[in-house]
C-alpha atoms as a PDB file:
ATOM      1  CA  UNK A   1       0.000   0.000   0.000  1.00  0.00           C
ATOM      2  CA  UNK A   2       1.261   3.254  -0.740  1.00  0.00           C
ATOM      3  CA  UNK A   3       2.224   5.197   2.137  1.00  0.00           C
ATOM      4  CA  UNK A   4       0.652   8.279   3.310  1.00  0.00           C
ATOM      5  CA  UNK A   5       4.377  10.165   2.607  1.00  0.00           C
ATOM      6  CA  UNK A   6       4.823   9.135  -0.971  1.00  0.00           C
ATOM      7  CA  UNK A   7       0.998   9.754  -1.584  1.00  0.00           C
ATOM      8  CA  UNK A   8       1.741  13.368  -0.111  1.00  0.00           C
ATOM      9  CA  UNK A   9       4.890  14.037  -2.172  1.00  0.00           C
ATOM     10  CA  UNK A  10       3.122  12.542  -5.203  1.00  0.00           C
ATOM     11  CA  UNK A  11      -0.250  15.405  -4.571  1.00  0.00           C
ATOM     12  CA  UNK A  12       2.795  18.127  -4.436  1.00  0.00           C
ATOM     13  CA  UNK A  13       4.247  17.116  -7.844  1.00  0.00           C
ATOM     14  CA  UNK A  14       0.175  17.540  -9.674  1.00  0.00           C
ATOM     15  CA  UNK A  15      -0.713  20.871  -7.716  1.00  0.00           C
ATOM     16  CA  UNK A  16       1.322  22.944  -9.449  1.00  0.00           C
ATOM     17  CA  UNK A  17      -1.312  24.946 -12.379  1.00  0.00           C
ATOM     18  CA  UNK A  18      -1.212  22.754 -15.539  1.00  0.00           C
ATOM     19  CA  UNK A  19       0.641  25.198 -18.496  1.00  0.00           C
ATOM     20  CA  UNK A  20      -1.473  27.079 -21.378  1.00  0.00           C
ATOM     21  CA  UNK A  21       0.371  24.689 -23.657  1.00  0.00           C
ATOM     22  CA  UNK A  22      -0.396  21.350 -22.167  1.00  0.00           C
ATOM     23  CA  UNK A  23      -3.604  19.957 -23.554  1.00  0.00           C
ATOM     24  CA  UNK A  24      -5.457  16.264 -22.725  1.00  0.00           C
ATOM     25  CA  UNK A  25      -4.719  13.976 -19.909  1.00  0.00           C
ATOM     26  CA  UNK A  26      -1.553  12.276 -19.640  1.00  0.00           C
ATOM     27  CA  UNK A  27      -0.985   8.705 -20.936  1.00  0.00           C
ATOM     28  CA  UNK A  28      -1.294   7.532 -17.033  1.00  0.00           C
ATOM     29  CA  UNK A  29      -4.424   9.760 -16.582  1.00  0.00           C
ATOM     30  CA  UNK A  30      -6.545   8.231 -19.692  1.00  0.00           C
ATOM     31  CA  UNK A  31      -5.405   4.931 -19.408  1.00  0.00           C
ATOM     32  CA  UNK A  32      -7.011   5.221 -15.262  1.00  0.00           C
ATOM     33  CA  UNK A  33     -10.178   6.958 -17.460  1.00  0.00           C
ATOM     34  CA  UNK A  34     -10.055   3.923 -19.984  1.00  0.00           C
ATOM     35  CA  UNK A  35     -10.358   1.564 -17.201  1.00  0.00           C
ATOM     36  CA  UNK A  36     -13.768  -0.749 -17.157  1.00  0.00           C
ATOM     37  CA  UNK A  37     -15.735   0.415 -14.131  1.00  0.00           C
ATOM     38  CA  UNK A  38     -15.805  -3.339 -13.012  1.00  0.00           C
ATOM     39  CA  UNK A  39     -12.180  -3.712 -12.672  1.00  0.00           C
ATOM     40  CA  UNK A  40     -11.399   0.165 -10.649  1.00  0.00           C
ATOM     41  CA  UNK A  41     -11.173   0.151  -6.874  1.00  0.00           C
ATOM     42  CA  UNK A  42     -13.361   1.639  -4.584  1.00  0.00           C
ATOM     43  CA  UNK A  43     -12.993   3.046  -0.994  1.00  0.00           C
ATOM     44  CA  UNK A  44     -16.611   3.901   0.038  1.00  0.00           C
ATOM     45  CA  UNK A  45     -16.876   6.590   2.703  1.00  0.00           C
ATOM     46  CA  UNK A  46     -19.145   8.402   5.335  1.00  0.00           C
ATOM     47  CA  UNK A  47     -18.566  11.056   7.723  1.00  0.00           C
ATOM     48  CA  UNK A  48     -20.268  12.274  10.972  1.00  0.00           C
ATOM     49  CA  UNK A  49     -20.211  15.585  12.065  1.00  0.00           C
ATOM     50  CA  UNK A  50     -20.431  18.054  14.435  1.00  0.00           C
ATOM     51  CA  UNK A  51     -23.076  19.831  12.123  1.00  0.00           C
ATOM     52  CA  UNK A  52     -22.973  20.981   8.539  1.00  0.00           C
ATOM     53  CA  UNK A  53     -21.501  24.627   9.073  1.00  0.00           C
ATOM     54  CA  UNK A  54     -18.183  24.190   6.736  1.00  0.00           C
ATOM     55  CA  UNK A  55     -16.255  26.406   8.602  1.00  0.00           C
ATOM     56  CA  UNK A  56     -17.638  26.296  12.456  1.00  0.00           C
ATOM     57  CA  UNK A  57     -18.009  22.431  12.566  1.00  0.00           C
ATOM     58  CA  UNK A  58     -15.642  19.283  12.175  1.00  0.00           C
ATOM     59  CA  UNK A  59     -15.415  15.603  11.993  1.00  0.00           C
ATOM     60  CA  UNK A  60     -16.641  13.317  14.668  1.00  0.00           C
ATOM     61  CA  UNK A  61     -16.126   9.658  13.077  1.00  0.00           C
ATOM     62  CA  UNK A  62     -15.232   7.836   9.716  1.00  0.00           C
ATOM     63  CA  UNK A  63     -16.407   4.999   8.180  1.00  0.00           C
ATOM     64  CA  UNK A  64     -15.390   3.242   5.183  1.00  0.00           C
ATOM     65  CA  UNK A  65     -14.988  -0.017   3.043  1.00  0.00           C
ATOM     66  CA  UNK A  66     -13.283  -0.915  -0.214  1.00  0.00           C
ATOM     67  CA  UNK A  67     -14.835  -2.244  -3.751  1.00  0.00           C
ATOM     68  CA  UNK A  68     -12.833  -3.835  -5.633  1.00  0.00           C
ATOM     69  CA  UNK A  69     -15.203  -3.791  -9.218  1.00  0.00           C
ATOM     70  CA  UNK A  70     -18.068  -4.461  -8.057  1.00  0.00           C
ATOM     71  CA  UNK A  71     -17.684  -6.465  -4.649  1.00  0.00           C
ATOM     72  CA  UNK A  72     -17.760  -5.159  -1.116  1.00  0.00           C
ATOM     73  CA  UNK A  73     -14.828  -6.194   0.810  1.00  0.00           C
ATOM     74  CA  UNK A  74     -16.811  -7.373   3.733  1.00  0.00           C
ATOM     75  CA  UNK A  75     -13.413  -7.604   5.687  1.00  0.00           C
ATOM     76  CA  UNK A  76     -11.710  -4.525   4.458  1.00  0.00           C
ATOM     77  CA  UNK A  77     -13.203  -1.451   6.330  1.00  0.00           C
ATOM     78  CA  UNK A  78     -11.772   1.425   8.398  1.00  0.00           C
ATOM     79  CA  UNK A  79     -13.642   2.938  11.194  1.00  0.00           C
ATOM     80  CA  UNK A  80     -12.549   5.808  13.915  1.00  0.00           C
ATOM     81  CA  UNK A  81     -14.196   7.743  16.227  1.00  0.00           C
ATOM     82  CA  UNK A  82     -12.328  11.420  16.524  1.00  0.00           C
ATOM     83  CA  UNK A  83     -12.312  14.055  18.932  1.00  0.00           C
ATOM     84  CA  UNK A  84     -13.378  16.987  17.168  1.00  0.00           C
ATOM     85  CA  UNK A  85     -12.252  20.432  17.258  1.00  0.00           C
ATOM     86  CA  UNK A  86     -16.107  21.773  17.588  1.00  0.00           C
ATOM     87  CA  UNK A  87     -17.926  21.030  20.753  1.00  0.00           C
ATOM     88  CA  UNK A  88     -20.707  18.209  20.576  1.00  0.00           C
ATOM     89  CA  UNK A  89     -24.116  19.614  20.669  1.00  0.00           C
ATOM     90  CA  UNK A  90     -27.092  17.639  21.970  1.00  0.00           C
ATOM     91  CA  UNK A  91     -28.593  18.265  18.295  1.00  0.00           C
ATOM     92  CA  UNK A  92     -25.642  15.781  16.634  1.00  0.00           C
ATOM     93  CA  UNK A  93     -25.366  13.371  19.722  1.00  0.00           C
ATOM     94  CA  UNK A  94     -29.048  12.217  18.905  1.00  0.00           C
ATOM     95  CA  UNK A  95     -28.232  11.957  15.250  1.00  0.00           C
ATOM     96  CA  UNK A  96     -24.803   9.967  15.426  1.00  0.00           C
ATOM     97  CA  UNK A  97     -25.141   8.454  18.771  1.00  0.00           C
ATOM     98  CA  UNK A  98     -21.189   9.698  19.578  1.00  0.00           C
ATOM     99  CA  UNK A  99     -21.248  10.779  23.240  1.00  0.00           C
ATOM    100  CA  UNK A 100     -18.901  13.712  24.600  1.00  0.00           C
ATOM    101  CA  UNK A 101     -17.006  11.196  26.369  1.00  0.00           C
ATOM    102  CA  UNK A 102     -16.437   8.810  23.583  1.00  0.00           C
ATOM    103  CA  UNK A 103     -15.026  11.804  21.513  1.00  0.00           C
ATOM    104  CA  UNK A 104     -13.336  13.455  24.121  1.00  0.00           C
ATOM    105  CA  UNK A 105     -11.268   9.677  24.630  1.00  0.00           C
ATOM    106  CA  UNK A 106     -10.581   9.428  21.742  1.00  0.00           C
ATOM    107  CA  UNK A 107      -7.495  11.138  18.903  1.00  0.00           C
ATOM    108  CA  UNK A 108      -7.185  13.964  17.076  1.00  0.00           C
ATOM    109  CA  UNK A 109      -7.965  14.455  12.970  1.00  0.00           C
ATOM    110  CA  UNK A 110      -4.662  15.213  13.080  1.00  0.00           C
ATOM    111  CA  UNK A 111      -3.311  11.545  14.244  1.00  0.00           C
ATOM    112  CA  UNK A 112      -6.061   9.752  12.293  1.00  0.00           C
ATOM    113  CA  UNK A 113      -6.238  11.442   8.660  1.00  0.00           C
ATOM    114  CA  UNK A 114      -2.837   9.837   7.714  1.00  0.00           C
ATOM    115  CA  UNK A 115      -4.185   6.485   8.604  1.00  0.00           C
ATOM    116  CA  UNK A 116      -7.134   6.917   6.834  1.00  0.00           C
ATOM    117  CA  UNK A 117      -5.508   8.380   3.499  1.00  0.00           C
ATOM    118  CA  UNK A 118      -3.306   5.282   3.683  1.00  0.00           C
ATOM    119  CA  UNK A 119      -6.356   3.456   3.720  1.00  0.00           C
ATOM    120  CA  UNK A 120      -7.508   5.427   0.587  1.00  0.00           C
ATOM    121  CA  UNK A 121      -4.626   4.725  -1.147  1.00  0.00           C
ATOM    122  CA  UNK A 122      -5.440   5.982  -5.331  1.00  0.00           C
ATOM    123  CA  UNK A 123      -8.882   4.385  -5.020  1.00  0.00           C
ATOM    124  CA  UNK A 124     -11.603   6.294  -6.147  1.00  0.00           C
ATOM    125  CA  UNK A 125     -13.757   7.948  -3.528  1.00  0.00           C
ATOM    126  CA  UNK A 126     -17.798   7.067  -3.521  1.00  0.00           C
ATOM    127  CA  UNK A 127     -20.307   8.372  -1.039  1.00  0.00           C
ATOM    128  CA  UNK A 128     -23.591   9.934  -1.280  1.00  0.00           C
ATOM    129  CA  UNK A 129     -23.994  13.276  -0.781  1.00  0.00           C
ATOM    130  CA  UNK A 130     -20.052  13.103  -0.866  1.00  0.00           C
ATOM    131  CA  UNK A 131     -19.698  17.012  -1.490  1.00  0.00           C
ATOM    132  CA  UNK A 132     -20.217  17.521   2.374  1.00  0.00           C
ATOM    133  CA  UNK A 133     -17.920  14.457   3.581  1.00  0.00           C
ATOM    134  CA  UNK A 134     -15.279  15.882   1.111  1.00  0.00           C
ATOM    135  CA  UNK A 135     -15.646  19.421   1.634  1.00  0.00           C
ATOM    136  CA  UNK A 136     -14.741  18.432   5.609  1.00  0.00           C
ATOM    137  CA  UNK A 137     -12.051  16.096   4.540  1.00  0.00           C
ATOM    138  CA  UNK A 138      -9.960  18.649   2.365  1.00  0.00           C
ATOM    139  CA  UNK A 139     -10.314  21.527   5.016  1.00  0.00           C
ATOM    140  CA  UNK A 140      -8.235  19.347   7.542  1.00  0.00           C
ATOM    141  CA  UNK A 141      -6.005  18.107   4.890  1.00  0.00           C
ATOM    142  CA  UNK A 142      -5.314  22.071   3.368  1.00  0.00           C
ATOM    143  CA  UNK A 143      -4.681  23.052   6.975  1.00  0.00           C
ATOM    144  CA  UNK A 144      -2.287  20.239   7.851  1.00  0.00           C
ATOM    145  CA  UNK A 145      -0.727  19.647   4.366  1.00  0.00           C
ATOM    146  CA  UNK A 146      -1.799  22.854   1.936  1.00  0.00           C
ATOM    147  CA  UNK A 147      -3.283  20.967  -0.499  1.00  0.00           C
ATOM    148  CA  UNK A 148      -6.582  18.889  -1.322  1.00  0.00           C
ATOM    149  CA  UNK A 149      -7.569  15.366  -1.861  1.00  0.00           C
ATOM    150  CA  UNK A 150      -6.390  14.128  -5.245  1.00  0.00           C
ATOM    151  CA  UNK A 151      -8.719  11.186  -5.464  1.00  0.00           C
ATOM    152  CA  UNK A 152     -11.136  10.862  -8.131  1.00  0.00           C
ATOM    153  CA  UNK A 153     -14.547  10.569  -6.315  1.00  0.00           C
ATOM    154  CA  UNK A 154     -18.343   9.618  -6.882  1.00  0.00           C
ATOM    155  CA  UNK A 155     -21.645  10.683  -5.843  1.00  0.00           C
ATOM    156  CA  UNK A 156     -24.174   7.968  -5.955  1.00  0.00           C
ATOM    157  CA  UNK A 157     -27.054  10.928  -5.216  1.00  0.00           C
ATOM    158  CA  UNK A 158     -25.496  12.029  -8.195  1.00  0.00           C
ATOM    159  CA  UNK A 159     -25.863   8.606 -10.050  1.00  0.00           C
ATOM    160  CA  UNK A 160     -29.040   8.086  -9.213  1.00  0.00           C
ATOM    161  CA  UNK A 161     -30.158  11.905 -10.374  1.00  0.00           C
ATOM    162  CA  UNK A 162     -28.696  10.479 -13.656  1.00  0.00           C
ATOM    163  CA  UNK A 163     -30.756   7.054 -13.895  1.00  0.00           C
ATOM    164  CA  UNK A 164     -33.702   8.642 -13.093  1.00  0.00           C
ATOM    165  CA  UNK A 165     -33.534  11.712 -15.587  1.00  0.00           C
ATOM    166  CA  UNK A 166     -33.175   8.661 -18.298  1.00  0.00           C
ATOM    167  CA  UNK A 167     -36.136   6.865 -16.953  1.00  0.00           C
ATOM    168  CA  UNK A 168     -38.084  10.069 -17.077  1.00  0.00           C
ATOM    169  CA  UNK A 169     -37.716  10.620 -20.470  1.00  0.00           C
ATOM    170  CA  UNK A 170     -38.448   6.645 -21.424  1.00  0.00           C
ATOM    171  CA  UNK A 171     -41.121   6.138 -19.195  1.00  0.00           C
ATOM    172  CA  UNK A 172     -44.162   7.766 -19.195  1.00  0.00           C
ATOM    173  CA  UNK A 173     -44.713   6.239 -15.250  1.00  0.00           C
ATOM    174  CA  UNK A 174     -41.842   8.260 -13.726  1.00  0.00           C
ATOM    175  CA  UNK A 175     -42.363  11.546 -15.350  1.00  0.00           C
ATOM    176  CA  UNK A 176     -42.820  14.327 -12.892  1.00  0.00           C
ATOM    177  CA  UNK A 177     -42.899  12.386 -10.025  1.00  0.00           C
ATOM    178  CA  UNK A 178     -40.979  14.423  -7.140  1.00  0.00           C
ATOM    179  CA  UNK A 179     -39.028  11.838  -5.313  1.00  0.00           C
ATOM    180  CA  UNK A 180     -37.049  11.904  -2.227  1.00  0.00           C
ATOM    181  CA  UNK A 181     -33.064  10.827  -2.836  1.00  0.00           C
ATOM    182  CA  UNK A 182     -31.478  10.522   1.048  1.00  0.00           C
ATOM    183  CA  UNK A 183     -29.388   7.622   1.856  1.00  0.00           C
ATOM    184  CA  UNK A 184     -32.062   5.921   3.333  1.00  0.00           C
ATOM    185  CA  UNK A 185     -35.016   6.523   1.257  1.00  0.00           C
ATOM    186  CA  UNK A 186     -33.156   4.952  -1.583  1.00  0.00           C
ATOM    187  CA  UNK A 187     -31.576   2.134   0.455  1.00  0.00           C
ATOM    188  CA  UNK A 188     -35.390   1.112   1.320  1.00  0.00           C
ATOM    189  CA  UNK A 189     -36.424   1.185  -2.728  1.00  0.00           C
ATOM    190  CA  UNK A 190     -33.550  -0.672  -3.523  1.00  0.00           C
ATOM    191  CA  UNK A 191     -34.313  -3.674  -0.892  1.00  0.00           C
ATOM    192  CA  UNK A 192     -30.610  -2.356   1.303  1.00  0.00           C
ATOM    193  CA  UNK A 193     -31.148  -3.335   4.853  1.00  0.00           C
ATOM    194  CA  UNK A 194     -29.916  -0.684   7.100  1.00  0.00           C
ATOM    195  CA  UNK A 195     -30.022   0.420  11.023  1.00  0.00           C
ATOM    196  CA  UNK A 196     -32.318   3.491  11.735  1.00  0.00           C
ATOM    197  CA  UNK A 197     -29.114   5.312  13.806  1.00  0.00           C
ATOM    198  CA  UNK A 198     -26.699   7.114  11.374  1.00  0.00           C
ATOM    199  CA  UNK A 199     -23.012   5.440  11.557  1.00  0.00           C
ATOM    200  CA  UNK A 200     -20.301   6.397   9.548  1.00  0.00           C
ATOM    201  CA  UNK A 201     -19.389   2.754   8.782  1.00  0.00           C
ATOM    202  CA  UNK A 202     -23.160   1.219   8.898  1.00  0.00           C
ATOM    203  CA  UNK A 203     -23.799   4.208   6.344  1.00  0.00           C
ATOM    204  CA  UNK A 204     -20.724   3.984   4.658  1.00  0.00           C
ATOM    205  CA  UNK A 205     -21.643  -0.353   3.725  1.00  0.00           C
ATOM    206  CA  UNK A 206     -25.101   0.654   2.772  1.00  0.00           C
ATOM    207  CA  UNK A 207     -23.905   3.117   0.598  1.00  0.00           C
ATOM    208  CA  UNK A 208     -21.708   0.929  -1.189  1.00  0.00           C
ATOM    209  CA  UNK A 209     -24.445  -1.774  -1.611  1.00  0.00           C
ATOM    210  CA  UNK A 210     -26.269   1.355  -3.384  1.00  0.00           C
ATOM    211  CA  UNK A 211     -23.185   1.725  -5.560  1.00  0.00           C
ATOM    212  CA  UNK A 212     -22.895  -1.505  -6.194  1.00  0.00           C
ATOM    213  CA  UNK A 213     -26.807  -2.032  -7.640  1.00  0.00           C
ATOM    214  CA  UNK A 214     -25.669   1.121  -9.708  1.00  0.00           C
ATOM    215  CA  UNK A 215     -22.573  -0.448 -11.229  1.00  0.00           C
ATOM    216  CA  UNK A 216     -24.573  -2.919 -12.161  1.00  0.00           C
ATOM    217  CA  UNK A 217     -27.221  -1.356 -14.322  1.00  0.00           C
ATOM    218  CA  UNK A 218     -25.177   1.654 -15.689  1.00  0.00           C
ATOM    219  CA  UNK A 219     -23.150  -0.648 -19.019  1.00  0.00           C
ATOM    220  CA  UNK A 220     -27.169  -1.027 -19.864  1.00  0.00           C
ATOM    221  CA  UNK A 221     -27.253   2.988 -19.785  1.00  0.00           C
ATOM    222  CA  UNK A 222     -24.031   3.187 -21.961  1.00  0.00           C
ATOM    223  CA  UNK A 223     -21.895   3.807 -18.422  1.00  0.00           C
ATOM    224  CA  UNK A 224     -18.912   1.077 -19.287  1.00  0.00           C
ATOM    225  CA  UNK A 225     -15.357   3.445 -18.080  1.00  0.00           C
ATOM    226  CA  UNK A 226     -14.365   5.283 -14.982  1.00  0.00           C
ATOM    227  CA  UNK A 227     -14.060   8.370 -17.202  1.00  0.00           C
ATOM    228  CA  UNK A 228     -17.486   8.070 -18.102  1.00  0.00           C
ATOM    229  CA  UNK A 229     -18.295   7.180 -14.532  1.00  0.00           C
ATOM    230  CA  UNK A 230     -16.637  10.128 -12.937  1.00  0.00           C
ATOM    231  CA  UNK A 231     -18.723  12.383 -16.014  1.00  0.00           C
ATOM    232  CA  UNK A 232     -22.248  11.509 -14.868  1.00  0.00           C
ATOM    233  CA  UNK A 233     -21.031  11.146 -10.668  1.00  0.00           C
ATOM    234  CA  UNK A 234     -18.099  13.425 -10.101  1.00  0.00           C
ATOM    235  CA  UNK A 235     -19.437  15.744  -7.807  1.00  0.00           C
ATOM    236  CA  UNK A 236     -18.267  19.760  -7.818  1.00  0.00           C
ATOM    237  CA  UNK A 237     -15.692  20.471  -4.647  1.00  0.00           C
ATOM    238  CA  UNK A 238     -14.976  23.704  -3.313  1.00  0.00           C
ATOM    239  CA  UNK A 239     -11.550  24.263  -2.139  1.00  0.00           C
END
């Protein structure tokens, strides 16, 4: 596994601004777009939080697991509770179940985020909703390390925004139906058992059985390449 230095030093030599003359990916960056979405590896994701103010609030706990193609490595999963940098409030105890005194017991972003990059590796980052979980994620790593998360990453709200726009337009049935899209109301229309109390890692497995129904319908939608993956699910992040 790559370690969390060389992954560093490796960010530092891709930050710099790409020159007017230099046009198209390089050889390394289309051949990782050329790759069949079946065969790229995964690192599913979920964050709790403090609450959702981006620069008030931090991280209280991550969960993950790892894809490889389309299977969830059952065994392969990272999960840490952190002690934040924002006090708990009563409002995000109820929601993630993380106590004061679990937090307060347990270490820093600081001590954990190389762990959990090293866990990352060059996989390709998938939650849902993943614009908040990454947003949090590249604040801590610009203020430890200046720079951002180079991973390519996936939102399956995103994904599923994208089926169902198609199904609109073929099927008379779905057309103008409002529907909700939240973790949860999706895991329940896709048959994806799931706890009631949010968990990073509980959340983070359901969301990659969510991916996981979606990686296997989207070849049927044309969807056959990570680059054409990351086109319809790449989300937009700030910073």
């Amino acid at each position: 596994m790559t370690s969390f230095a060389h992954y560093i030093d490796s960010i530092m030599r891709k930050i710099h601004p790409k020159k007017e003359g230099d046009k198209g990916l390089s050889i390394a960056a289309r051949s990782a777009h050329d790759k069949p979405i079946h065969e790229a590896k995964y690192v599913v994701f979920d964050t709790e939080l403090t609450g959702l103010h981006a620069k008030k609030d931090s991280i209280v706990s991550i969960g993950a697991v790892k894809m490889d193609g389309n299977r969830v490595s059952l065994g392969d999963f990272f999960y840490r509770i952190i002690e934040p940098k924002t006090a708990l409030t009563g409002k995000s105890v109820v929601i993630h179940g993380i106590t004061p005194t679990e937090a307060s017991e347990s270490p820093e972003i600081d001590i954990l985020l190389p762990e959990f990059m090293d866990f990352c590796s060059d996989s390709i980052m998938v939650g849902h909703f993943v614009s908040i979980d990454l947003g949090f994620l590249n604040k801590e790593i610009k203020r430890i390390y200046g720079t951002s998360l180079q991973n390519p990453a996936v939102d399956t709200l995103l994904i599923y925004r994208w089926i169902r726009k198609i199904e609109e337009k073929t099927c008379a049935y779905h057309a103008g139906t409002a529907e909700q899209a939240d973790l949860f109301t999706l895991a329940d229309k896709y048959e994806i058992p799931f706890e009631g109390a949010h968990n990073a890692l509980n959340d983070a497995f359901v969301t990659a059985q969510l991916f996981q129904r979606f990686l296997s319908v989207l070849p049927g939608f044309g969807v056959h390449t990570v680059g054409e993956l990351l086109k319809i699910g790449g989300p937009r992040i700030s910073g």
